[in-house]
Protein backbone atom coordinates (compact mmCIF):
# COMPACT_ATOMS: atom_id res chain seq x y z
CA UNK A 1 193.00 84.40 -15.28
CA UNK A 2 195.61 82.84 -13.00
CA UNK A 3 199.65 83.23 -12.81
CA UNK A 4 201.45 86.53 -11.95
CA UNK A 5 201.97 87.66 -15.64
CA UNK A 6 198.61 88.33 -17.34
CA UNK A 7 200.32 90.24 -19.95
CA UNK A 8 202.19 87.36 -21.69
CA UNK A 9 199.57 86.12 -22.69
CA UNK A 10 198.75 88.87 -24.89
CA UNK A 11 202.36 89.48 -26.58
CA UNK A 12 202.42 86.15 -28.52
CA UNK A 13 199.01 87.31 -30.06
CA UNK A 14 199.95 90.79 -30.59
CA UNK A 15 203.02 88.91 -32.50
CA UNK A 16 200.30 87.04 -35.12
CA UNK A 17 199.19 90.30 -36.09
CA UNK A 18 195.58 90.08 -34.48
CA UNK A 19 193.85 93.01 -33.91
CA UNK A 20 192.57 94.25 -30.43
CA UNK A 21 189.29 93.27 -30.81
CA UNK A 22 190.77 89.75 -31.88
CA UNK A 23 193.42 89.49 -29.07
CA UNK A 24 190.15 90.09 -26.49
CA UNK A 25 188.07 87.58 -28.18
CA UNK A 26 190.43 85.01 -27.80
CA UNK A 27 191.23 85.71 -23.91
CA UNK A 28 187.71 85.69 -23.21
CA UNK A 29 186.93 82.71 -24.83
CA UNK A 30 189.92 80.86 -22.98
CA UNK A 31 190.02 82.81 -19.77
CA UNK A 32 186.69 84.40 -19.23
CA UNK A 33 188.47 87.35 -18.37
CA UNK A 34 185.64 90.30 -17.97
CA UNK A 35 185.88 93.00 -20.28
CA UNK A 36 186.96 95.97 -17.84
CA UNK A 37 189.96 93.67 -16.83
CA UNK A 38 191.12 92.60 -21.09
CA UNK A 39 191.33 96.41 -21.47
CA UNK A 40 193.69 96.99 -19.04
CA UNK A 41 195.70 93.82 -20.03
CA UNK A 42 196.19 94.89 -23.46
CA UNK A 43 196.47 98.67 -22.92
CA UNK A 44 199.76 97.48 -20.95
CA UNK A 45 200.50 95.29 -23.43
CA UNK A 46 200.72 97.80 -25.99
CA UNK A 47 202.91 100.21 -24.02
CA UNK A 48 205.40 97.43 -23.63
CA UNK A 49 205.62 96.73 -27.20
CA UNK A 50 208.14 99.30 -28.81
CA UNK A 51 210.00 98.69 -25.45
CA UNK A 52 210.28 95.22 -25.89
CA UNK A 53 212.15 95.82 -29.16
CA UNK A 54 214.55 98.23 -28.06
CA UNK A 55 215.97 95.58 -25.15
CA UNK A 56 219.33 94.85 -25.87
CA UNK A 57 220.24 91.79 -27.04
CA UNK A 58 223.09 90.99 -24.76
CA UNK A 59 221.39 93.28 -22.16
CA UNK A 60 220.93 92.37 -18.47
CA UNK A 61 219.50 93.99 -15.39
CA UNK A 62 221.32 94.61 -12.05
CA UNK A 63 219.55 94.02 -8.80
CA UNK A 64 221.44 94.87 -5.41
CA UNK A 65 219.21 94.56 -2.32
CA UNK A 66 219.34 96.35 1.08
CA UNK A 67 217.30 94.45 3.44
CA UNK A 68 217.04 97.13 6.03
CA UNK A 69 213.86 99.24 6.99
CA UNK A 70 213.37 101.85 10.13
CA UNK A 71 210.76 99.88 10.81
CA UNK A 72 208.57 96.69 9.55
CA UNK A 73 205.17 97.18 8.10
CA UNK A 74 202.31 94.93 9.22
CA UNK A 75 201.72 94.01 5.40
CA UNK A 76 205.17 93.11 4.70
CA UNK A 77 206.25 89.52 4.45
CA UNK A 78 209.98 90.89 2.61
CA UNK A 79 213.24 89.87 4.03
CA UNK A 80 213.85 92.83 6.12
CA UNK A 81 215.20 94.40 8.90
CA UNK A 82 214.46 97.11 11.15
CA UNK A 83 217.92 99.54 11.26
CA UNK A 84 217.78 99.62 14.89
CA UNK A 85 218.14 95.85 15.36
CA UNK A 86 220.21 95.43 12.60
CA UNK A 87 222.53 98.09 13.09
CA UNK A 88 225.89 96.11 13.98
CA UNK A 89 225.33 94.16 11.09
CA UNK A 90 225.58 96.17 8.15
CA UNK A 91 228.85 97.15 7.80
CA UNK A 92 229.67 93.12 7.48
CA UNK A 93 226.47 92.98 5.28
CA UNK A 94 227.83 95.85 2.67
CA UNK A 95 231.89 94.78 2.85
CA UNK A 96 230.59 91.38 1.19
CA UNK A 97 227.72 92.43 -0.55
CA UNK A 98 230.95 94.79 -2.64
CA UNK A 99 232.41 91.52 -3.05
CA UNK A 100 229.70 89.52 -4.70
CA UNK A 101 229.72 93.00 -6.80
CA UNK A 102 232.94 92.47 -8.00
CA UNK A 103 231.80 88.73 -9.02
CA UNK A 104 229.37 89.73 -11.42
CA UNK A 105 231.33 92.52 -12.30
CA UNK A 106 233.80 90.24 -13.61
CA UNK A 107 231.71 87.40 -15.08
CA UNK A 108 229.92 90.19 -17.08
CA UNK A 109 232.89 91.30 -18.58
CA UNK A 110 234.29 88.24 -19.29
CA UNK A 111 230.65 87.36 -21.45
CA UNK A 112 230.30 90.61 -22.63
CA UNK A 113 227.08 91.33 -21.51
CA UNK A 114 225.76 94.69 -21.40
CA UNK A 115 224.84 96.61 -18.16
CA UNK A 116 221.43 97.92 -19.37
CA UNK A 117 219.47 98.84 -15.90
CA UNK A 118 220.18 99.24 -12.06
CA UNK A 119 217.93 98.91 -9.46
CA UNK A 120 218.27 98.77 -5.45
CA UNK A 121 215.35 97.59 -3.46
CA UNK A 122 215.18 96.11 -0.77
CA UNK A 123 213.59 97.02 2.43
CA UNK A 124 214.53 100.74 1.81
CA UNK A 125 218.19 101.23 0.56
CA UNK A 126 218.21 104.59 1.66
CA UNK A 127 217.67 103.22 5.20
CA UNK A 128 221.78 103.32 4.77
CA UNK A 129 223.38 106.38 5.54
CA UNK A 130 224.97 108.66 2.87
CA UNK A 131 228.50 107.36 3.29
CA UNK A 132 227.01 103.69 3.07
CA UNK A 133 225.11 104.23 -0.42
CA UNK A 134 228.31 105.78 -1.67
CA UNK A 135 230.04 102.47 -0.38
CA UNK A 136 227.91 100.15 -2.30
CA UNK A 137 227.11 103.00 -5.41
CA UNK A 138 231.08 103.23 -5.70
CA UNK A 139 231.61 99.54 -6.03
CA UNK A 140 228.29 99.37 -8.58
CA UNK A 141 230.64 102.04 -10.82
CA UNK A 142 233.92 100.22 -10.24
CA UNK A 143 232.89 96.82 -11.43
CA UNK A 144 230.36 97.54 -14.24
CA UNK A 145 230.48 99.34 -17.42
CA UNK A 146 227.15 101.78 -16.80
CA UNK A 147 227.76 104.06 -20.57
CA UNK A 148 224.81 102.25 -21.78
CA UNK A 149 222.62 102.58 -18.64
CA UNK A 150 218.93 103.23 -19.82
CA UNK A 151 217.83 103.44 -16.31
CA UNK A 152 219.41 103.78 -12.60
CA UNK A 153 216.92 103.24 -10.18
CA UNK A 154 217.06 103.21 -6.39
CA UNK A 155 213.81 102.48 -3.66
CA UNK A 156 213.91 105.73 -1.87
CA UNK A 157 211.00 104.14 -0.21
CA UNK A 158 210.14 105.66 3.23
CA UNK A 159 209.99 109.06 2.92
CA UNK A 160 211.15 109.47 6.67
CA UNK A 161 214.57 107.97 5.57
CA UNK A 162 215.25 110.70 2.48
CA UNK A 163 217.87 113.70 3.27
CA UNK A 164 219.34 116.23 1.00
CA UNK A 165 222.51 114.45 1.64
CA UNK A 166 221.26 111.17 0.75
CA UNK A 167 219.70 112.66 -2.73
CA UNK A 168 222.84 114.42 -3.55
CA UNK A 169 224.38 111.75 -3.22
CA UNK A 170 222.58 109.15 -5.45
CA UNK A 171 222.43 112.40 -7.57
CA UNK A 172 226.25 112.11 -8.23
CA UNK A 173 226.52 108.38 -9.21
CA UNK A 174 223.72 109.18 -12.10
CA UNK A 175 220.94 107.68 -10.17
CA UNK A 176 218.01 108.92 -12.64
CA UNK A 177 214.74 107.27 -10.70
CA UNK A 178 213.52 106.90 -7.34
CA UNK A 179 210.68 105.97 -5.28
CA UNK A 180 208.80 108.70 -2.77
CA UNK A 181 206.77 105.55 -1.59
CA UNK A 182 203.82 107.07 1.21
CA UNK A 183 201.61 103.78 0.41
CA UNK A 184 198.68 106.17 1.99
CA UNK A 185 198.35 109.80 3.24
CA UNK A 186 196.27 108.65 5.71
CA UNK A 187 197.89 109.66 8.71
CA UNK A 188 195.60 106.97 10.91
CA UNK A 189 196.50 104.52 8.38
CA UNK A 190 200.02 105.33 8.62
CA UNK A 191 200.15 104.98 12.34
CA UNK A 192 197.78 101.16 11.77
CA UNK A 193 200.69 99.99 9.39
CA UNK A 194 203.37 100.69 11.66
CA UNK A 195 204.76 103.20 9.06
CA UNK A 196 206.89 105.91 11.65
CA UNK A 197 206.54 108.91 9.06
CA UNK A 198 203.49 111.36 8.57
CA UNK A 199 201.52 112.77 5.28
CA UNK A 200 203.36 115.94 5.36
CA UNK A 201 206.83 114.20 5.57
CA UNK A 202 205.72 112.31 2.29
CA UNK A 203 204.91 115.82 0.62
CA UNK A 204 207.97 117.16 2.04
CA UNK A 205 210.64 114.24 1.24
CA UNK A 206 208.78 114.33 -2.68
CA UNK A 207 209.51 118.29 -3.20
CA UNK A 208 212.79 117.48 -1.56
CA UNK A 209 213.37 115.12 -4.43
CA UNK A 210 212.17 117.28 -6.91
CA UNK A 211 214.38 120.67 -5.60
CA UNK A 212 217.35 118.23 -6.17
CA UNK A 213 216.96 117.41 -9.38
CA UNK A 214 214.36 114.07 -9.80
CA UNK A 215 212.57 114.28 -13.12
CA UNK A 216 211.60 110.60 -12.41
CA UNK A 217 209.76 109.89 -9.05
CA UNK A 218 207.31 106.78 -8.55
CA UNK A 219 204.88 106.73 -5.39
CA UNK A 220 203.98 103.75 -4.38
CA UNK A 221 200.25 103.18 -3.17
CA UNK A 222 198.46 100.20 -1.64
CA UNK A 223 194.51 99.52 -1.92
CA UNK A 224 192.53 97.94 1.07
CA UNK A 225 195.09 98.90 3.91
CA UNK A 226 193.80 98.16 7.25
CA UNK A 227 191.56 100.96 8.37
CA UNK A 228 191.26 102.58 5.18
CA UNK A 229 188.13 102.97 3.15
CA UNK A 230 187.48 103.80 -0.49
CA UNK A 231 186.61 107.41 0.61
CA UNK A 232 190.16 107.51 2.37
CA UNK A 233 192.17 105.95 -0.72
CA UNK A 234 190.15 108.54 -3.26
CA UNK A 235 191.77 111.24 -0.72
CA UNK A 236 194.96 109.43 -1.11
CA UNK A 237 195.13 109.36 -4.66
CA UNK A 238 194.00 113.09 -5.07
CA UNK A 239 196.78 114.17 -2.99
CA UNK A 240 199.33 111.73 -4.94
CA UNK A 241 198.28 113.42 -8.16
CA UNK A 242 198.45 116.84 -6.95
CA UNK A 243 202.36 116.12 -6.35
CA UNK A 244 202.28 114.73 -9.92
CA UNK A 245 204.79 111.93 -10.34
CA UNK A 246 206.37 110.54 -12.95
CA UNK A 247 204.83 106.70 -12.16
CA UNK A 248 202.05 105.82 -9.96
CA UNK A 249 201.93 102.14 -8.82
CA UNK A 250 199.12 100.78 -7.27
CA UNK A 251 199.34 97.70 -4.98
CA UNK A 252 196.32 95.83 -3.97
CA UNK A 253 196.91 94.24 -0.30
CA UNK A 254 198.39 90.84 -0.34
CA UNK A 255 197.46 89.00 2.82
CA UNK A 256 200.96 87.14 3.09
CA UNK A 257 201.66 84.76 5.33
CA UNK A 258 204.40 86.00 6.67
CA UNK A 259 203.32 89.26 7.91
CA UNK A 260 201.41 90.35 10.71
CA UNK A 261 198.76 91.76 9.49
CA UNK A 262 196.07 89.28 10.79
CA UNK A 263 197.02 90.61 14.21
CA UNK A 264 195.91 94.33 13.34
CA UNK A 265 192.79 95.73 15.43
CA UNK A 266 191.70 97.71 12.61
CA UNK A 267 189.17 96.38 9.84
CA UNK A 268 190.47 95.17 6.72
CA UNK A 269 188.43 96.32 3.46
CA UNK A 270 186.84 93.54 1.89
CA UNK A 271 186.96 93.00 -1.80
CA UNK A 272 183.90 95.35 -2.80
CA UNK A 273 185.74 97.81 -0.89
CA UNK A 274 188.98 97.31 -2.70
CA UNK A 275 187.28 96.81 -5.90
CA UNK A 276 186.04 100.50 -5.77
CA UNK A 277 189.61 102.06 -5.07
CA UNK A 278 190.89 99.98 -7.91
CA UNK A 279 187.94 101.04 -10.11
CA UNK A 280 188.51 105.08 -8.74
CA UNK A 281 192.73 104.36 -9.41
CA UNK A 282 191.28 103.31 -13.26
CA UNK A 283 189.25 106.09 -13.63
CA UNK A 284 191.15 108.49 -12.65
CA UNK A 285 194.89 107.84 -13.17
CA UNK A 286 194.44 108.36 -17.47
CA UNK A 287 192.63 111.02 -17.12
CA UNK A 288 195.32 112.89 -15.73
CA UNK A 289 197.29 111.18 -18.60
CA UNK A 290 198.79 107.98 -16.80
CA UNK A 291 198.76 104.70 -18.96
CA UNK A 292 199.23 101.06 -17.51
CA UNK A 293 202.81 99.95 -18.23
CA UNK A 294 203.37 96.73 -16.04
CA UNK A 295 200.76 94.59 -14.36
CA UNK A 296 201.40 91.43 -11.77
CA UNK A 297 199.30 89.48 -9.56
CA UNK A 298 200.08 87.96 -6.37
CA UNK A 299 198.32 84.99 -3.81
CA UNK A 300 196.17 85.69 -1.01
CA UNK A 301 195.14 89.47 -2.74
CA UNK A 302 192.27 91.14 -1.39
CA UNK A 303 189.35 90.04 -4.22
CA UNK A 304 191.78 88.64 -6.61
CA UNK A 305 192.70 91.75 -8.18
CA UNK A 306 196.25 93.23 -9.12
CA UNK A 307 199.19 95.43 -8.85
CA UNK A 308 199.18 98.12 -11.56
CA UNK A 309 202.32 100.31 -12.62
CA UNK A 310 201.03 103.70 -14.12
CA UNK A 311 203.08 105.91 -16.21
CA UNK A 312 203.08 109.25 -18.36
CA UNK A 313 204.39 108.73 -21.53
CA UNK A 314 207.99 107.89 -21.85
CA UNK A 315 208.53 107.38 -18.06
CA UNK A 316 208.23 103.67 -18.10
CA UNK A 317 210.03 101.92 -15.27
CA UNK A 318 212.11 99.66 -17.49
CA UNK A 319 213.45 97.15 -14.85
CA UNK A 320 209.77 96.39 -13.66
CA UNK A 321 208.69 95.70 -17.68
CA UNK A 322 212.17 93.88 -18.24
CA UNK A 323 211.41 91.06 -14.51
CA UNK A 324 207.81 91.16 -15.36
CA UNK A 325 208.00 90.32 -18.78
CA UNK A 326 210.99 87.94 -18.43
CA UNK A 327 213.31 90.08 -21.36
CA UNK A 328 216.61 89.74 -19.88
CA UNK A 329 218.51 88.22 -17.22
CA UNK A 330 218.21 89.74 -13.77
CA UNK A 331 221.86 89.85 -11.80
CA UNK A 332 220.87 90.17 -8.11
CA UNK A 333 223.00 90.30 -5.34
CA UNK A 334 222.93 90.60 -1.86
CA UNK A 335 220.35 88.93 1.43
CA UNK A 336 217.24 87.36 -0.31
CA UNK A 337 217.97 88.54 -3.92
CA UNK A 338 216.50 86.10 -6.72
CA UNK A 339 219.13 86.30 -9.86
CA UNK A 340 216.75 84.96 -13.04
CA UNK A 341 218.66 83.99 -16.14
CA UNK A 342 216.97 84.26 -18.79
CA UNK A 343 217.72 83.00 -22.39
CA UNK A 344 217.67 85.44 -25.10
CA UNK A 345 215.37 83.31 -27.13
CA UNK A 346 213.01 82.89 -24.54
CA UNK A 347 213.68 79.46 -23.69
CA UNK A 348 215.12 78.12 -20.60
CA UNK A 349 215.11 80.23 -17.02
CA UNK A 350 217.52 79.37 -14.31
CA UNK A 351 217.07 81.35 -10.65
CA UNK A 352 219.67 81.39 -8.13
CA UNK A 353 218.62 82.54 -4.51
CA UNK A 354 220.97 84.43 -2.15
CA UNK A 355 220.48 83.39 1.88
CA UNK A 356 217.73 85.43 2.65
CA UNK A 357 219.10 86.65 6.22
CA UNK A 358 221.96 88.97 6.69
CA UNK A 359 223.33 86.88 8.88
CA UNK A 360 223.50 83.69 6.89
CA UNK A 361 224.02 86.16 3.99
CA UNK A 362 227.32 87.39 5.84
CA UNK A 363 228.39 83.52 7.08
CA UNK A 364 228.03 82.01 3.59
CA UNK A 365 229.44 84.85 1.03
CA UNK A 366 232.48 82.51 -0.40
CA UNK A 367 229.84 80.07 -1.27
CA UNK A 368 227.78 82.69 -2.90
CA UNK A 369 230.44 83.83 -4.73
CA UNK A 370 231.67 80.03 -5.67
CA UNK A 371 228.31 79.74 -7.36
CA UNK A 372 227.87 82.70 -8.72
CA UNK A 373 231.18 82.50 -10.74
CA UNK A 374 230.38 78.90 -11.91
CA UNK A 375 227.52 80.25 -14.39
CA UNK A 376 229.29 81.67 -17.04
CA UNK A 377 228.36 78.48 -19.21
CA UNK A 378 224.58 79.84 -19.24
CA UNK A 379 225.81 82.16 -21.84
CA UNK A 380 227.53 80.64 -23.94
C-alpha cells in the first residue's frame, strides 16, 4: 500500500456500512496488504471514527512552529536550528512570528471560524526560554478565541530543554498536552544521534511533567536508530511503559535526504531488524491497553514500514488525527510551516508554505502576511 495515509482508505468503506471482515477483503484484494498490517489499519480506523464526527464544522487547527533545537539530530532532515547558532536571531524570529499571529487572528474572526486545537512543534519550542514561550503563548491568547479549545498541545521535545519554569509556564496559558520525547533510552544511542541529554534526564524531565500537573504526556520513540538493536529498543520500550504515558508514538527511521545520517559510524538496523521492534511495539503496546489512533508513512523508511501513534482510551492526540486525516484546515505560522486548507466537504486542498529559514522567514514577513490575508475567499 503506497501514500502517507493508509487509513483513508478505510473510512469511505467503513461509511458503506461494510463490516470488518468486508473492509479487509476488499484492501487485500486491491492492495495486497498482509493481514498483520489490515488489522492495524482498521483498528486505527475505528478509533478515529466517533472523533471524526465530533470535528467541528467550522473548526480549524493552529500550528505555530519554533525552528530551534540545542542541537541537530543525525536523523533529522526538519528546518531547524541549533540555539547556539541561532541565538541572535530569535528575538527578530518571535516579534514577527506575533505578527503573522495577529493575521490569522484577524482573518479567523472575520470568517468565523472556530479555534478548535493548538499545537507548537517545531524543532523543540521549549528550546525558547520561559519569557519567550510566554511571548508567543500571550499573542496565541490575544488574537484567538481558545473557549472551545479541545486540545493545546506544545513539543516539549528534548527532555534536556524542560524546567519547572518552562512547565509552569505553559501550565498557565492552559497548555493541556506535551511531548517528553527520549526517541531511545539508550544512552550509546543517545550519544550516536547527537542527542546532548541522558536516560535519566528523560525519566527525570517526564516526572517533572507529571509533579506539575501533565495528565497528557506523549513519548516519542524511533525504531532502527543507528546502533540500536531489537534487544536495545525492547529495553527502550519497557522503560517507556514503566513511566506510563498518556500516548506512545512510534517512528520507524526515515533515511531522509537531508540529514546526516549516512555519515554515522555506527550500523544501521536493517529491515528484519526493524521489523522485530515494530512487531515487539505491536505486541506489547495493547497489552498494556494502548490502541492505534493515527498511522502515516514516509519515503526512504527502513523496510517500508510506518509511524504509529498509540493511545489509552480517550487520550487521542486530536491535531495528529485532524492533519492526518485531512478534517479541517491547518493555520500554520512561522519558518517552514505548511498551512493546508481544507474544504469542509472534502473537496479541494490549498497549502501555503512559509520561508523555511529564519532568516528569509524574518526578511520576507510583510509578504507572508500580504498572502496570508488575501485567503479569506477560501471560505466563503
Amino acid at each position: 500500500l503506497t501514500g502517507i495515509r493508509p487509513v483513508k482508505k478505510v473510512q469511505p468503506l467503513l461509511g458503506q456500512g461494510l463490516s470488518k471482515a468486508e473492509v479487509c477483503e476488499k484492501l487485500h484484494e486491491k492492495y495486497w496488504i498482509a493481514p498483520e498490517k489490515l488489522s492495524l489499519v482498521y483498528d486505527t480506523a475505528m478509533v478515529q471514527q466517533p472523533l471524526l464526527e465530533k470535528t467541528p464544522k467550522h473548526g480549524i487547527s493552529l500550528y505555530v512552529s519554533i525552528p530551534f533545537c540545542p542541537t541537530r539530530c543525525s536523523y533529522c532532515s526538519f528546518v531547524s536550528h541549533s540555539i547556539a547558532q541561532a541565538q541572535n536571531l530569535i528575538p527578530a524570529y518571535l516579534e514577527k512570528l506575533c505578527e503573522e499571529l495577529k493575521i490569522w487572528g484577524q482573518l479567523v474572526r472575520e470568517q468565523e471560524l472556530l479555534a478548535d486545537t493548538v499545537y507548537f512543534g517545531g524543532g523543540t519550542p521549549t528550546s525558547l526560554t520561559a519569557a519567550q514561550l510566554e511571548q508567543v503563548l500571550t499573542a496565541v491568547q490575544e488574537n484567538f478565541d481558545l473557549s472551545h479549545l479541545r486540545e493545546y498541545c506544545v513539543e516539549a521535545g528534548r527532555p534536556d530543554t524542560i524546567t519547572s519554569e518552562k512547565l509552569e509556564t505553559l501550565q498557565r496559558f492552559g497548555v493541556d498536552r506535551i511531548s517528553v520525547n527520549p526517541q531511545t533510552m539508550q544512552d550509546h544511542v543517545l550519544e550516536t544521534i547527537g542527542r546532548k541529554h541522558t536516560t535519566a534526564q528523560t525519566v527525570e524531565a517526564f516526572r517533572m511533567a507529571r509533579a506539575a500537573g501533565f495528565e497528557n504526556i506523549n513519548m516519542d520513540l524511533i525504531a532502527g536508530l543507528p546502533g540500536d538493536t531489537p534487544d536495545g529498543f525492547r529495553a527502550t520500550l519497557e522503560q517507556v511503559l514503566a513511566l506510563a504515558p498518556e500516548n506512545v508514538t512510534v517512528h520507524t527511521l526515515s533515511r531522509k535526504r537531508g540529514s546526516n545520517l549516512m555519515a554515522q559510524d555506527a550500523p544501521i538496523p536493517d529491515g528484519a531488524a526493524v521489523g522485530e521492534m515494530l512487531d515487539f511495539a505491536g505486541t506489547v503496546l495493547p497489552k498494556a491497553g494502548y490502541a492505534p489512533y493515527y498511522l502515516y508513512r514516509q519515503k526512504f523508511m527502513s523496510g517500508g514500514f510506518e509511524n504509529v501513534g498509540w493511545t489509552r482510551p480517550g487520550q487521542e492526540n486530536l491535531y495528529n488525527i485532524c492533519i492526518m486525516e485531512e478534517l479541517c484546515s491547518i493555520l500554520a505560522m512561522g519558518g517552514g510551516a505548511s498551512t493546508k486548507l481544507v474544504r469542509p466537504n472534502g473537496g479541494r486542498l490549498e497549502r501555503h508554505i512559509d520561508p523555511k529559514y529564519p532568516t528569509e522567514y524574518i526578511a520576507n514577513i510583510d509578504r507572508i502576511c500580504a498572502a496570508k490575508a488575501e485567503l479569506e475567499a477560501f471560505f466563503q
